[in-house]
Protein backbone atom coordinates (compact mmCIF):
# COMPACT_ATOMS: atom_id res chain seq x y z
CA UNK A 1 18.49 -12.64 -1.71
CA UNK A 2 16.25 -10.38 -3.83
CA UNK A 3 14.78 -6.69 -3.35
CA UNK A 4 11.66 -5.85 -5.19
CA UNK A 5 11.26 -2.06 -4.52
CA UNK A 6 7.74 -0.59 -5.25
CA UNK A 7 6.75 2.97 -6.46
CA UNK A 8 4.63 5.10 -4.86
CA UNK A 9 2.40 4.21 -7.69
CA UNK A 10 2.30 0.48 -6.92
CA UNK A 11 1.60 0.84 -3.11
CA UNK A 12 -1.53 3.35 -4.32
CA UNK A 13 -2.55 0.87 -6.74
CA UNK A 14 -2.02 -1.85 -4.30
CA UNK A 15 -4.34 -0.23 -1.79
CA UNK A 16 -6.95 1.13 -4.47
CA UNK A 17 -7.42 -3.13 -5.28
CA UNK A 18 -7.23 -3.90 -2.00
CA UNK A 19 -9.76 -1.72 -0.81
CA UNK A 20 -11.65 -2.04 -3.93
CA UNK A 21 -12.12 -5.81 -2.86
CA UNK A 22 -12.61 -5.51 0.98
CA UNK A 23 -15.63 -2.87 0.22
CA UNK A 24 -17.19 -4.99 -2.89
CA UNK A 25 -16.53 -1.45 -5.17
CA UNK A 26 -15.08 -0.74 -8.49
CA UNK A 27 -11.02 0.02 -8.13
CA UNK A 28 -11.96 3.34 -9.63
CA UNK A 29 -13.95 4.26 -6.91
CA UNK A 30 -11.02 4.38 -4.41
CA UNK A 31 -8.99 7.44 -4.33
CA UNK A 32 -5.70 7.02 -1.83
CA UNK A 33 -3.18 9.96 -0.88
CA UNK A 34 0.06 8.69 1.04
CA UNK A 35 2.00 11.14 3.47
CA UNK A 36 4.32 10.78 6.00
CA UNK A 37 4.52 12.17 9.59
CA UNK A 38 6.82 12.43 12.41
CA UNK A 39 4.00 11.54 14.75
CA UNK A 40 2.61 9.06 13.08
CA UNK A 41 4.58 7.69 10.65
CA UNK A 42 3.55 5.78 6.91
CA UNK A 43 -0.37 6.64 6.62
CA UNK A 44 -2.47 6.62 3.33
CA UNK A 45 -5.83 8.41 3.20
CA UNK A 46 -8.64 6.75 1.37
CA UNK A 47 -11.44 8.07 0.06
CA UNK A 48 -14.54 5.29 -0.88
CA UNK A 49 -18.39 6.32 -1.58
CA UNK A 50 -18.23 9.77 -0.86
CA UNK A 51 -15.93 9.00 2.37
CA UNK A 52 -12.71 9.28 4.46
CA UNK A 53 -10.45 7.26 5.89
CA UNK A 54 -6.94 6.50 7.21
CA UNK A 55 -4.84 3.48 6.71
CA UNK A 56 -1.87 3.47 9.19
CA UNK A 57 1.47 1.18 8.57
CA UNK A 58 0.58 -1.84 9.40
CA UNK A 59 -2.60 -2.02 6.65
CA UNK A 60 -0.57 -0.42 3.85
CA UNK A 61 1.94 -3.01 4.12
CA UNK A 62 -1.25 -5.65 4.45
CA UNK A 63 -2.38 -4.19 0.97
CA UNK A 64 1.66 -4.47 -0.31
CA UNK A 65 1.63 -8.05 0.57
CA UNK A 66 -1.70 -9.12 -1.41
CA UNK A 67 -0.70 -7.22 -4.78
CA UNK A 68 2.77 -8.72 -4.67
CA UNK A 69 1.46 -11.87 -4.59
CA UNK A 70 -1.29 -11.40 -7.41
CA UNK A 71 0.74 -9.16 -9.75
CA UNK A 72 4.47 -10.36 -9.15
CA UNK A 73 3.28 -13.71 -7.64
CA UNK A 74 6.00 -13.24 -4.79
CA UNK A 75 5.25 -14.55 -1.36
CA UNK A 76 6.30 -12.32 1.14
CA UNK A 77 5.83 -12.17 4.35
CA UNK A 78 5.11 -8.52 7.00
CA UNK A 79 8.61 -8.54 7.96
CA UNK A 80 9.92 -8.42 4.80
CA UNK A 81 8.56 -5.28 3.69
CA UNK A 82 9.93 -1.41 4.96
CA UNK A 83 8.36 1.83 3.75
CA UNK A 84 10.56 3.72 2.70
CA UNK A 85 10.96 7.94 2.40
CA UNK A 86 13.22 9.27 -0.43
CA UNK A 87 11.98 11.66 -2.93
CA UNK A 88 8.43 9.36 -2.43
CA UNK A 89 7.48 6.64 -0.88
CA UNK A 90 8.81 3.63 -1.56
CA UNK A 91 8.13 0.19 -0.86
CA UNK A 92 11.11 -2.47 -0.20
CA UNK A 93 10.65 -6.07 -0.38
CA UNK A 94 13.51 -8.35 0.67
CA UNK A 95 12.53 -11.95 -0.58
């Protein structure tokens, strides 16, 4: 079995083109800070035409899952992905 691990930088790129696709706008138009919180966990805040919003779990790993399979062409599936909290955020994909 393989792990892919993703950098912080993939799973904000990953949700900038995902984002960038769901809302019909340019990929640099979408602006995404990730942060993590006992209470609530993995979230990402995105910012699109001028506003805010906040992705929780669930839709960052939705986003992971699309750009692994256009960029790395791996098909994974929601179960095989865990955030993960080191020194950043990190992105584990056992496939």
């Amino acid at each position: 079995m393989s792990v892919t691990v993703l950098s912080m930088d993939e799973i904000i790129n990953a949700i900038c083109l995902h984002m960038a696709e769901r809302k019909g706008i340019k990929v640099t138009d979408v602006q995404v800070e990730l942060s993590w919180e006992e209470e609530t966990g993995f979230t990402a805040e995105v910012w699109t035409q001028g506003r805010s919003q906040y992705l929780v779990e669930s839709n960052m790993i939705e986003a992971i899952l699309r750009y692994l399979q256009s960029e790395y062409q791996i098909r994974a599936y929601r179960e095989d992905v865990r955030l993960e909290l080191d020194e950043e955020i990190t992105a584990v994909v056992n496939g």
